[in-house]
N, C-alpha and C. Protein backbone atom coordinates (compact mmCIF):
# COMPACT_ATOMS: atom_id res chain seq x y z
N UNK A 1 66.05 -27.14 -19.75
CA UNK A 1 66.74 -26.43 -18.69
C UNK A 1 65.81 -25.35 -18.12
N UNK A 2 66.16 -25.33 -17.21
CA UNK A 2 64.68 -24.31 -16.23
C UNK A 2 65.53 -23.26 -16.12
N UNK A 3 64.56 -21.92 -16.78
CA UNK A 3 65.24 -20.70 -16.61
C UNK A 3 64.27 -19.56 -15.98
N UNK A 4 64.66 -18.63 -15.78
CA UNK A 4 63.37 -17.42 -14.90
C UNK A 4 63.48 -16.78 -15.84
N UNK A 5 62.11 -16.28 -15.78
CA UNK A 5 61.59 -15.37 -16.41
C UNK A 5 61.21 -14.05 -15.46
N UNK A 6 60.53 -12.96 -16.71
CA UNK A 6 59.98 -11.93 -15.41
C UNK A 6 58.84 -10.93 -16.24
N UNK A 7 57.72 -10.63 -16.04
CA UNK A 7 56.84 -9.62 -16.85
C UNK A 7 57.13 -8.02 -16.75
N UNK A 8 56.92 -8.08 -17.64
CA UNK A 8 57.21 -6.78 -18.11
C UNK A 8 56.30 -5.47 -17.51
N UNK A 9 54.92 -6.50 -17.21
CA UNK A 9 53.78 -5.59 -16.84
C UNK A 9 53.80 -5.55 -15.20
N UNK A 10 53.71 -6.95 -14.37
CA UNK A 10 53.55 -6.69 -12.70
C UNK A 10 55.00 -6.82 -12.21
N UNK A 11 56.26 -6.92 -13.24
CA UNK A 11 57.38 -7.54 -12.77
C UNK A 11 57.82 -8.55 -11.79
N UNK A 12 56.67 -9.53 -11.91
CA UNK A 12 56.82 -10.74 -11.47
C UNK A 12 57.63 -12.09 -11.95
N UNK A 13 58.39 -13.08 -10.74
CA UNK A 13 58.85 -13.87 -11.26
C UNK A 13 58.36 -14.75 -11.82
N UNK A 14 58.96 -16.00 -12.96
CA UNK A 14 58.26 -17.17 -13.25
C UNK A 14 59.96 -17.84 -13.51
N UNK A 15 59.51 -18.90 -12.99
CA UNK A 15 60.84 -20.22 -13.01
C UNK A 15 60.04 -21.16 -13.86
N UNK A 16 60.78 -21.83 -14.95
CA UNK A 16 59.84 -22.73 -15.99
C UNK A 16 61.23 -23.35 -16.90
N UNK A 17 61.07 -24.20 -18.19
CA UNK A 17 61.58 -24.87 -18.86
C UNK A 17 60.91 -23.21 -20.03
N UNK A 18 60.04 -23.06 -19.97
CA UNK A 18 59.95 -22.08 -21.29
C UNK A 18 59.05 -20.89 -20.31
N UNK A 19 58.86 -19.49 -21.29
CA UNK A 19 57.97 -18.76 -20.76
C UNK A 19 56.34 -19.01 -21.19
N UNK A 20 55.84 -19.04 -20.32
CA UNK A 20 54.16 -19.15 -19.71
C UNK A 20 53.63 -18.45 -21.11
N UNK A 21 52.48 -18.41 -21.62
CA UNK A 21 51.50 -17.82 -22.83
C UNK A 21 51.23 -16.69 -21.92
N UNK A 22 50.92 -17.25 -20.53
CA UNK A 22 50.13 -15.60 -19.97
C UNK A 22 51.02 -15.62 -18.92
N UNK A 23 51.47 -14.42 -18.26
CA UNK A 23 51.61 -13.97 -16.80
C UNK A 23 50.58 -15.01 -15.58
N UNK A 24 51.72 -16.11 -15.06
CA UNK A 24 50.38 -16.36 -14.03
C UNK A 24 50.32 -15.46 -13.06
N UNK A 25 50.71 -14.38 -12.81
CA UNK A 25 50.43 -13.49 -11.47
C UNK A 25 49.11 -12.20 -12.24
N UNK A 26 49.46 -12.12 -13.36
CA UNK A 26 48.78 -10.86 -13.96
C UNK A 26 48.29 -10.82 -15.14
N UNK A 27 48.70 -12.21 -15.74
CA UNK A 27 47.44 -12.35 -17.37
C UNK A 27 48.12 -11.85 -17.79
N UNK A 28 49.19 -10.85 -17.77
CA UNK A 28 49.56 -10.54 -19.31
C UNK A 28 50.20 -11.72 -20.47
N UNK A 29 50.14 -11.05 -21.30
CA UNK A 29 50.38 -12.04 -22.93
C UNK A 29 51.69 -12.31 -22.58
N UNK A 30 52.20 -13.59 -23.79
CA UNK A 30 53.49 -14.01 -23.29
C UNK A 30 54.87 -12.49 -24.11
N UNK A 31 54.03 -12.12 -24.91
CA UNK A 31 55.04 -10.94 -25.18
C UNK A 31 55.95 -10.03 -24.40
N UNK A 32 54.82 -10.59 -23.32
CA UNK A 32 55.46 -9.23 -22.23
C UNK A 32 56.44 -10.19 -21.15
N UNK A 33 56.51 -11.50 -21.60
CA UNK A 33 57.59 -12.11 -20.07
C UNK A 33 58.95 -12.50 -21.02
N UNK A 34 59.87 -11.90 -20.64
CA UNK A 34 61.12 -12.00 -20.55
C UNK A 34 62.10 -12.53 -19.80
N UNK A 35 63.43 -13.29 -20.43
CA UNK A 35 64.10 -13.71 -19.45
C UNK A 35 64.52 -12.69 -18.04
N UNK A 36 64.50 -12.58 -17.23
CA UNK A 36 64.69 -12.06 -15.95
C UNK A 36 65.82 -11.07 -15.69
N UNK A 37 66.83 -11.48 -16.54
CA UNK A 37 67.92 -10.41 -16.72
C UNK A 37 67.87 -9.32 -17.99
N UNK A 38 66.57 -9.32 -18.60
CA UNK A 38 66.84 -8.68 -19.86
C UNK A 38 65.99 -7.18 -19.47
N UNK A 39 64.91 -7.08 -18.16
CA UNK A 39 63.93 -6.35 -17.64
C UNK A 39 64.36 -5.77 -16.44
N UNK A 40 64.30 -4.61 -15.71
CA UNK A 40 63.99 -4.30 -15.00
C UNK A 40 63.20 -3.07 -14.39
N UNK A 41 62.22 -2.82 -13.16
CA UNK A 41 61.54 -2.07 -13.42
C UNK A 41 61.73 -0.01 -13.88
N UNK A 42 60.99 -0.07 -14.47
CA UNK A 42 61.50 1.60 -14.80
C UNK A 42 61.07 2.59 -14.22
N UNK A 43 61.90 3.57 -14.18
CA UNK A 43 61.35 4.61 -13.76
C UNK A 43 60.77 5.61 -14.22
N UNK A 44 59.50 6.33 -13.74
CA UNK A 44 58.51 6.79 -14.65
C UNK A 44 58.27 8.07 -14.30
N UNK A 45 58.02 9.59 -14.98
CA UNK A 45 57.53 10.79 -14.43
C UNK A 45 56.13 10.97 -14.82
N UNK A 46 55.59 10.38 -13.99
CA UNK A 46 53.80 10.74 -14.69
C UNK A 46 53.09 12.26 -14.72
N UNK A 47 52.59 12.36 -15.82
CA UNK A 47 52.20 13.63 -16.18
C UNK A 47 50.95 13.64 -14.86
N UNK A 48 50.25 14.76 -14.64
CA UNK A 48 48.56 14.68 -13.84
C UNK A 48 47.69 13.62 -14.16
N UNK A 49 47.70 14.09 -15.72
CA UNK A 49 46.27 13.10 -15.98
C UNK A 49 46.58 11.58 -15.88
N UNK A 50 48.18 11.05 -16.17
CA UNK A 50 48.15 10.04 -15.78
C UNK A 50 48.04 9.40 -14.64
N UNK A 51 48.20 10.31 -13.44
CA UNK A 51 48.31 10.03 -12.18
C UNK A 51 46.72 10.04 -11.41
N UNK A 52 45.91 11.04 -12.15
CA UNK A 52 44.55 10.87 -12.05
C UNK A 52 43.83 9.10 -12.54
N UNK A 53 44.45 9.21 -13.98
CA UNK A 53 43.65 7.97 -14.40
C UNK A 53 44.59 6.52 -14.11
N UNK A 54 45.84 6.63 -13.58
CA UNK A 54 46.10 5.27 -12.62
C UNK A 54 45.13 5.59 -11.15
N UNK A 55 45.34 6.61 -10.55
CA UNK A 55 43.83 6.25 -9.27
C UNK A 55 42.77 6.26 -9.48
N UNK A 56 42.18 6.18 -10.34
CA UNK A 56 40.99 5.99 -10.86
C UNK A 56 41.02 4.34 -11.63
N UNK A 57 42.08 4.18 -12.16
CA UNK A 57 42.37 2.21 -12.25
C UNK A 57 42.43 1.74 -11.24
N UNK A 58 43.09 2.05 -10.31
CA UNK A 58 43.59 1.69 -9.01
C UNK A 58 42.03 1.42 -8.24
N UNK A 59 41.28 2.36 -8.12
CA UNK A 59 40.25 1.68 -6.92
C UNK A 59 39.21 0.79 -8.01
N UNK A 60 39.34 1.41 -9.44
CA UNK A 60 38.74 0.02 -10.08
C UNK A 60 38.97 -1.06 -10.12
N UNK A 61 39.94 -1.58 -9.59
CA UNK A 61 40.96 -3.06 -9.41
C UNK A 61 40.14 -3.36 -8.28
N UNK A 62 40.79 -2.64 -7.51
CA UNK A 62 40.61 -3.32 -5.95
C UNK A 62 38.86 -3.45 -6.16
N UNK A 63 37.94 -2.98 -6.70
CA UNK A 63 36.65 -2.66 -6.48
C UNK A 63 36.24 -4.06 -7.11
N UNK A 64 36.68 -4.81 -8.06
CA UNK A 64 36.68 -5.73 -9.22
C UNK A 64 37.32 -7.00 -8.00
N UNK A 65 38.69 -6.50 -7.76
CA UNK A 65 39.18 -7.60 -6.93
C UNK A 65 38.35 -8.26 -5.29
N UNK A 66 37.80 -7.28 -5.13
CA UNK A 66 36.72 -7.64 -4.08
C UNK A 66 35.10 -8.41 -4.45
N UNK A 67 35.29 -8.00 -5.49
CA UNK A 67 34.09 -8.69 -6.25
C UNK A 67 34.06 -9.73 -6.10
N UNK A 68 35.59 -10.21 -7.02
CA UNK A 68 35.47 -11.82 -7.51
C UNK A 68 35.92 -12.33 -5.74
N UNK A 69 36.23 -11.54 -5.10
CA UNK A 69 36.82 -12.58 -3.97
C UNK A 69 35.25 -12.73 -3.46
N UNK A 70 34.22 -12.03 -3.72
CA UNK A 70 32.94 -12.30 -3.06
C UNK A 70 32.01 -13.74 -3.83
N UNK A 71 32.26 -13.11 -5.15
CA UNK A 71 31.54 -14.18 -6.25
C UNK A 71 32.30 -15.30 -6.10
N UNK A 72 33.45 -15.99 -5.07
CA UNK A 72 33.97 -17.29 -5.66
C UNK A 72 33.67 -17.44 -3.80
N UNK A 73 33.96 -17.16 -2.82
CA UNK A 73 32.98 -17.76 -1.61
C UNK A 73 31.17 -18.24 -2.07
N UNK A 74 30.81 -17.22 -3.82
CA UNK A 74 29.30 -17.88 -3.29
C UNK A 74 29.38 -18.54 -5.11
N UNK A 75 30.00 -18.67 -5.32
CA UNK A 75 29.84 -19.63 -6.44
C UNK A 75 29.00 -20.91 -6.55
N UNK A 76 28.57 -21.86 -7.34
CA UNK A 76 27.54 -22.25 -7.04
C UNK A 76 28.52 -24.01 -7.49
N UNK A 77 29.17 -23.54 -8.32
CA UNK A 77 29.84 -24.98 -8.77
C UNK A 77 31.66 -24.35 -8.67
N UNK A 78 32.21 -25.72 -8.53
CA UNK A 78 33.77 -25.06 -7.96
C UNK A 78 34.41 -24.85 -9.27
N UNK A 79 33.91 -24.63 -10.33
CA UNK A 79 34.83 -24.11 -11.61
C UNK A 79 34.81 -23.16 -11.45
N UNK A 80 33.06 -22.51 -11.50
CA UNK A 80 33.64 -20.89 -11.59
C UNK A 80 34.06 -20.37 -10.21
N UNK A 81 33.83 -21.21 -8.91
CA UNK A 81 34.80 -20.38 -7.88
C UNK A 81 36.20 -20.09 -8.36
N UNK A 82 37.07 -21.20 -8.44
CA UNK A 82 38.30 -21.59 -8.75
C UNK A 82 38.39 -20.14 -10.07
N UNK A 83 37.61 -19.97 -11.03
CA UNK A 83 37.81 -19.11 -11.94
C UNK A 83 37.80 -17.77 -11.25
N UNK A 84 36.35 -17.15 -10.19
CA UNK A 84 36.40 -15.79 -9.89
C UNK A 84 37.62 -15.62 -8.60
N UNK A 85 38.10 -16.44 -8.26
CA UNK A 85 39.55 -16.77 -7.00
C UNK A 85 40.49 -16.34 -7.56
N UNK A 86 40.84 -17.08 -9.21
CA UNK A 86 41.70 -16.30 -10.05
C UNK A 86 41.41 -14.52 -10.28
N UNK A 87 40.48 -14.37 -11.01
CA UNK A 87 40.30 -13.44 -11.27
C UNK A 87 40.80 -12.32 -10.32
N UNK A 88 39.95 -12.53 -8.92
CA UNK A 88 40.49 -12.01 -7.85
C UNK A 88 41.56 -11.60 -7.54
N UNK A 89 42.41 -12.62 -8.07
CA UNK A 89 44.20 -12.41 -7.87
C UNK A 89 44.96 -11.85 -8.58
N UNK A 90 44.20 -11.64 -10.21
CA UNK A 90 44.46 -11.58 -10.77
C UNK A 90 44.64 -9.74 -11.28
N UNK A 91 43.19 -9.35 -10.67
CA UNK A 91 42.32 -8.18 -10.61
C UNK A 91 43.47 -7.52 -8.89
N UNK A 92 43.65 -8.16 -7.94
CA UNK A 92 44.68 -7.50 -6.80
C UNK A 92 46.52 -7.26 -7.62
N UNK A 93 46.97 -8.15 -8.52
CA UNK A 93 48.01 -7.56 -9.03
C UNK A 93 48.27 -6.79 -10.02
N UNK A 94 46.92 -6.31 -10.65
CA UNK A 94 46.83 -4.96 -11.55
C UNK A 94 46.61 -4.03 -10.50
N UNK A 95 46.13 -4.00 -9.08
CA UNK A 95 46.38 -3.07 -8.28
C UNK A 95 48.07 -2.81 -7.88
N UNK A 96 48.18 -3.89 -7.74
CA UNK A 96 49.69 -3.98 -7.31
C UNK A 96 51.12 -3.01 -7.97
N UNK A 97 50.42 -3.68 -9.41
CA UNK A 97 50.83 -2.92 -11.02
C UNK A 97 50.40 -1.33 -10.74
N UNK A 98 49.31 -1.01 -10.56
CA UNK A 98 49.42 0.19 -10.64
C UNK A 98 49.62 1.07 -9.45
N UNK A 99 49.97 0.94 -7.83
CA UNK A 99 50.50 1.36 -6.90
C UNK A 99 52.04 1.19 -7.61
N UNK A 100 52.79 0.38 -7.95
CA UNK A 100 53.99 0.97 -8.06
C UNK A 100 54.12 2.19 -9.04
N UNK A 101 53.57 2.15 -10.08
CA UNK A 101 53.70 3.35 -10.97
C UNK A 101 53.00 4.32 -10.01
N UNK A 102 52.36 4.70 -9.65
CA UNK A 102 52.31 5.82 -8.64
C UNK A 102 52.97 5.85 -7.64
N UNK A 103 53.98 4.79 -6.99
CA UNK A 103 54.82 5.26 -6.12
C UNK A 103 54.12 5.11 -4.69
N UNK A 104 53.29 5.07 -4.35
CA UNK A 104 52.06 5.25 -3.52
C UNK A 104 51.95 3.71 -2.45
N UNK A 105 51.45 3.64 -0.97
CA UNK A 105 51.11 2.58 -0.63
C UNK A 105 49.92 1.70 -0.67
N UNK A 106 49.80 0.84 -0.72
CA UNK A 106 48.85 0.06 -1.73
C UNK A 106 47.43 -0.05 -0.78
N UNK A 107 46.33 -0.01 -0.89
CA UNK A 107 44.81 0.10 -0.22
C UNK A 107 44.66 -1.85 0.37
N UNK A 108 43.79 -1.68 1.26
CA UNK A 108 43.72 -3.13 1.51
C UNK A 108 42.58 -3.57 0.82
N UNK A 109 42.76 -4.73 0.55
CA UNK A 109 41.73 -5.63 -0.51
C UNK A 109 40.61 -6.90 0.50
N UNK A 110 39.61 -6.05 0.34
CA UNK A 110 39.17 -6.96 1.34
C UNK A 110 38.85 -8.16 0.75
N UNK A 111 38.79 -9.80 1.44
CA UNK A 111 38.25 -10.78 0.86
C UNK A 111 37.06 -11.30 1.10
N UNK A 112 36.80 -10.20 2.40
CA UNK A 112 35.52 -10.87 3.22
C UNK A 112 34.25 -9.80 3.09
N UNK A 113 34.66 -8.67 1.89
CA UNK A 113 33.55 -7.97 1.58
C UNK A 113 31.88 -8.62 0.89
N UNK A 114 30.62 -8.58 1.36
CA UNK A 114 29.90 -8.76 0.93
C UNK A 114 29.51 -7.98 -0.23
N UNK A 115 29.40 -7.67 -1.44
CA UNK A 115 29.47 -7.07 -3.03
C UNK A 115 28.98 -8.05 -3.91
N UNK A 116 28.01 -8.78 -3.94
CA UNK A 116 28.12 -9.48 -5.08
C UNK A 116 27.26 -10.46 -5.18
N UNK A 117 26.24 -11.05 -5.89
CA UNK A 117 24.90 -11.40 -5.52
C UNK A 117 24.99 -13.06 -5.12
N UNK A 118 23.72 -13.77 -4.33
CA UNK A 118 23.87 -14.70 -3.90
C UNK A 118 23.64 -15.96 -4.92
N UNK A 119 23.17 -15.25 -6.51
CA UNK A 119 23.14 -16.16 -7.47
C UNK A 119 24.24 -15.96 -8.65
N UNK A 120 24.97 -16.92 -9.09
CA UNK A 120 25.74 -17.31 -10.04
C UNK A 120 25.97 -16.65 -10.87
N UNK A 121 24.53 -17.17 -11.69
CA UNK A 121 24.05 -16.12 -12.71
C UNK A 121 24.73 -14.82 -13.27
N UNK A 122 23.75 -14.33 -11.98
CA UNK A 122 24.02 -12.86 -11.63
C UNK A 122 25.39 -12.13 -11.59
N UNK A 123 26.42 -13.00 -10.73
CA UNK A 123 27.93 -12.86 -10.60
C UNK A 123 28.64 -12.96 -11.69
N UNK A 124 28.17 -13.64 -12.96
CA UNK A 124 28.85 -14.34 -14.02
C UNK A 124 28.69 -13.14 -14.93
N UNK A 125 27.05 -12.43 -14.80
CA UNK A 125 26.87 -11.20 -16.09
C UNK A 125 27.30 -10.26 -15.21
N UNK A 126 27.47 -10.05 -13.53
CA UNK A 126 28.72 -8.66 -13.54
C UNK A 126 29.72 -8.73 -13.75
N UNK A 127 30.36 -9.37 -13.52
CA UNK A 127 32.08 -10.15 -14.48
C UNK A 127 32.21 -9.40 -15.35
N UNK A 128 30.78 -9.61 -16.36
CA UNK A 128 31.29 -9.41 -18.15
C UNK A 128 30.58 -7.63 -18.01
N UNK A 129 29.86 -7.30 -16.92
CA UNK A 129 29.44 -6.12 -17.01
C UNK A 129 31.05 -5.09 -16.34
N UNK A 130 31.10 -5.58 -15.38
CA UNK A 130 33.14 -4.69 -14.62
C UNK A 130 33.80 -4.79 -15.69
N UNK A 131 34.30 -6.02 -16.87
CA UNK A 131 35.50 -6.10 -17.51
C UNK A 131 34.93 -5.60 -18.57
N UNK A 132 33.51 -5.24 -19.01
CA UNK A 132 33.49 -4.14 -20.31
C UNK A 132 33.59 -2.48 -19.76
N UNK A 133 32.93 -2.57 -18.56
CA UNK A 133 33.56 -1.31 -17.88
C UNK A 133 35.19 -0.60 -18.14
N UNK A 134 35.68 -1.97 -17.67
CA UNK A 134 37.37 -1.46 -17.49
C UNK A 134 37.43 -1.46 -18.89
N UNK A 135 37.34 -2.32 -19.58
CA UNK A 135 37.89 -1.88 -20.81
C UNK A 135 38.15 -0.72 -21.36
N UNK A 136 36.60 0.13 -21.34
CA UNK A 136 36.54 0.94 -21.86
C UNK A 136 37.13 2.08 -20.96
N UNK A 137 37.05 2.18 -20.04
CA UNK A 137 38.03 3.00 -19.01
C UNK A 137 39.64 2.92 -19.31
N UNK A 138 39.95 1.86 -19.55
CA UNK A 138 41.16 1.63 -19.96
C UNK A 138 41.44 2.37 -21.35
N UNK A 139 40.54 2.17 -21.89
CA UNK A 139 40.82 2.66 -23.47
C UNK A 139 40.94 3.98 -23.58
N UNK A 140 40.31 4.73 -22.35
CA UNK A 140 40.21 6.02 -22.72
C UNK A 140 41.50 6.41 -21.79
N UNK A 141 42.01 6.08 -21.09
CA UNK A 141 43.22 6.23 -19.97
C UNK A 141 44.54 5.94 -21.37
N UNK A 142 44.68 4.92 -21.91
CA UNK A 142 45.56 5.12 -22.82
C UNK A 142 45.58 5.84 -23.89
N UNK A 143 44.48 5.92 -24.35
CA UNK A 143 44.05 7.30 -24.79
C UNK A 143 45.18 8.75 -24.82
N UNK A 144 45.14 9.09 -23.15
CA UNK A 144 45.44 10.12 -22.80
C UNK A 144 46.82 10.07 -22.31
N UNK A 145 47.18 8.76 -22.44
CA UNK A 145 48.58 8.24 -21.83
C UNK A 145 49.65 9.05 -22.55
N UNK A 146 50.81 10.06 -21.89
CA UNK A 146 51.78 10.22 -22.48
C UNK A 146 52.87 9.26 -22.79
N UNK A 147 52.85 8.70 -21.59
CA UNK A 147 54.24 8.20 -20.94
C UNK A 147 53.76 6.55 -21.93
N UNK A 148 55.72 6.29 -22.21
CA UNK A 148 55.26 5.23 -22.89
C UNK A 148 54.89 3.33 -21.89
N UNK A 149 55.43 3.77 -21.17
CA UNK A 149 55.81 2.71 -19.41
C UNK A 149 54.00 2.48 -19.20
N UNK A 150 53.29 3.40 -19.36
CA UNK A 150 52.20 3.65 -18.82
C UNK A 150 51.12 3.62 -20.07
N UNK A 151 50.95 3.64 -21.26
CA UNK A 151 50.85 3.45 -22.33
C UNK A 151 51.07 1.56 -22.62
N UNK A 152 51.91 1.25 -22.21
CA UNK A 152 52.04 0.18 -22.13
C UNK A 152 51.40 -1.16 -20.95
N UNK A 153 51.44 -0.69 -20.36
CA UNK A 153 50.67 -1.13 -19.12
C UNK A 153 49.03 -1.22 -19.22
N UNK A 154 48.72 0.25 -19.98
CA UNK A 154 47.22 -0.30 -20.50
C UNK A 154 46.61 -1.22 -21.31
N UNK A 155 47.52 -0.91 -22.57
CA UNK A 155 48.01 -1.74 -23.41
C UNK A 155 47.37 -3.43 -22.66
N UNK A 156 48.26 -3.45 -22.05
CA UNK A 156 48.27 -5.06 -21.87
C UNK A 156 46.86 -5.56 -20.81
N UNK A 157 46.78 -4.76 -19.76
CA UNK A 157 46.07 -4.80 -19.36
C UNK A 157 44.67 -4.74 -19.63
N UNK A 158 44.13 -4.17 -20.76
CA UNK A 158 43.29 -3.71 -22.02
C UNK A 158 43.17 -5.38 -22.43
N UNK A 159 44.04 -6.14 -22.88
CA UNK A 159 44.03 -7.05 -23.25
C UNK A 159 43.65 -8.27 -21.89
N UNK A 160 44.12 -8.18 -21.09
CA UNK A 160 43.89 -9.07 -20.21
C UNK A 160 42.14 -9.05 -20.04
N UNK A 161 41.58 -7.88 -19.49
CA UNK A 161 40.70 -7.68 -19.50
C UNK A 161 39.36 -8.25 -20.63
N UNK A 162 40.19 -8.11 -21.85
CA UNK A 162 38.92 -8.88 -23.24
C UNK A 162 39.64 -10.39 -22.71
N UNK A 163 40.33 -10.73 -22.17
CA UNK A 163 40.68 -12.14 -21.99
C UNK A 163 39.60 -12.72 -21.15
N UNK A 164 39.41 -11.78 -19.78
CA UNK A 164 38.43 -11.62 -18.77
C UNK A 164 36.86 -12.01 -19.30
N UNK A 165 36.48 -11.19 -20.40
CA UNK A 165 35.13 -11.44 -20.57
C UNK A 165 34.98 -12.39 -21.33
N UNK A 166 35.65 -13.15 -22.13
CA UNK A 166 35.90 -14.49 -22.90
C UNK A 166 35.11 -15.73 -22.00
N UNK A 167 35.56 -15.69 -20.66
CA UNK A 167 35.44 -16.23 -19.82
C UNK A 167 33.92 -16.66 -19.17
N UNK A 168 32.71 -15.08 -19.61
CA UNK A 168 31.69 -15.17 -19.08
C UNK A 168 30.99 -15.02 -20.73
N UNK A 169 31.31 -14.81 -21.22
CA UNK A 169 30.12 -14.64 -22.67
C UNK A 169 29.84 -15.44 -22.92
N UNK A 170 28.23 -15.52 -23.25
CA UNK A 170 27.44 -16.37 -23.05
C UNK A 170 27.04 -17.41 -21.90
N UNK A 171 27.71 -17.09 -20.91
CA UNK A 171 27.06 -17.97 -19.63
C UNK A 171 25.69 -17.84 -18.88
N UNK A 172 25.70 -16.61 -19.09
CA UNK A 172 24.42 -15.66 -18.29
C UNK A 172 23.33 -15.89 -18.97
């Protein structure tokens, strides 16, 4: 029987016979997707520093999400396009994710930015060079996280991210 689901992290839908392992809109783990009526989004009072270190995630997304939309126009074989296309989409709804917790209107994501080198290679070890970046940016943002909404969100996102470099280790 096909039932909806919904994540916990981008509060996105999913219609399925079961829930997904990952978020297809946002990678998160299947921990975080729930049937659809059991979630809805919360409301959050962010302290400063959290509001500092979601805009400081925030243009790291979009900065990441422009990347891969550059690295999969110059991809060299259509796996890893098809892979940095994801990523891309993947990397614009952790922006998405984190404009709503700030409340804020969301920056435009360009797809047609030039960022990103004309060899493979090269695109494949900045991948794993941005998603050890975020990581550790992330780590230190939850770190400082009061709020548990937001604490949580790194959380997962933290994880998506080591999912991210899985992807390029050892390619380069």
């Amino acid at each position: 029987m096909v039932k909806v689901y919904r994540c916990k992290i981008c509060g996105e839908g999913y219609i399925g016979d079961s829930s997904p392992t990952h978020c297809p809109f946002c990678g998160a783990h299947e921990e975080y997707i729930v049937p659809a009526n059991e979630w809805s989004w919360p409301e959050v009072e962010l302290t400063e520093v959290s509001r500092k270190n979601l805009a400081a995630a925030l243009e790291l997304e979009v900065s990441n999400s422009e990347f891969y939309f550059c690295a999969a126009r110059k991809a060299s074989n259509e796996a890893d396009q098809v892979m940095f296309k994801r990523l891309a989409k993947v990397e614009r709804e952790h922006a998405d994710t984190i404009v709503k917790l700030l409340k804020i209107e969301g920056p435009d994501i360009s797809k047609k930015k030039d960022e990103c080198s004309e060899e493979n290679t090269d695109n494949l070890r900045e991948s794993n060079e941005r998603e050890t970046r975020a990581i550790a940016h992330y780590s230190k943002f939850l770190s400082e996280a009061s709020e548990e909404r937001v604490r949580e969100v790194f959380s997962a996102i933290i994880d998506i991210e080591n999912d991210h470099l899985s992807l390029t280790d050892g390619r380069f």
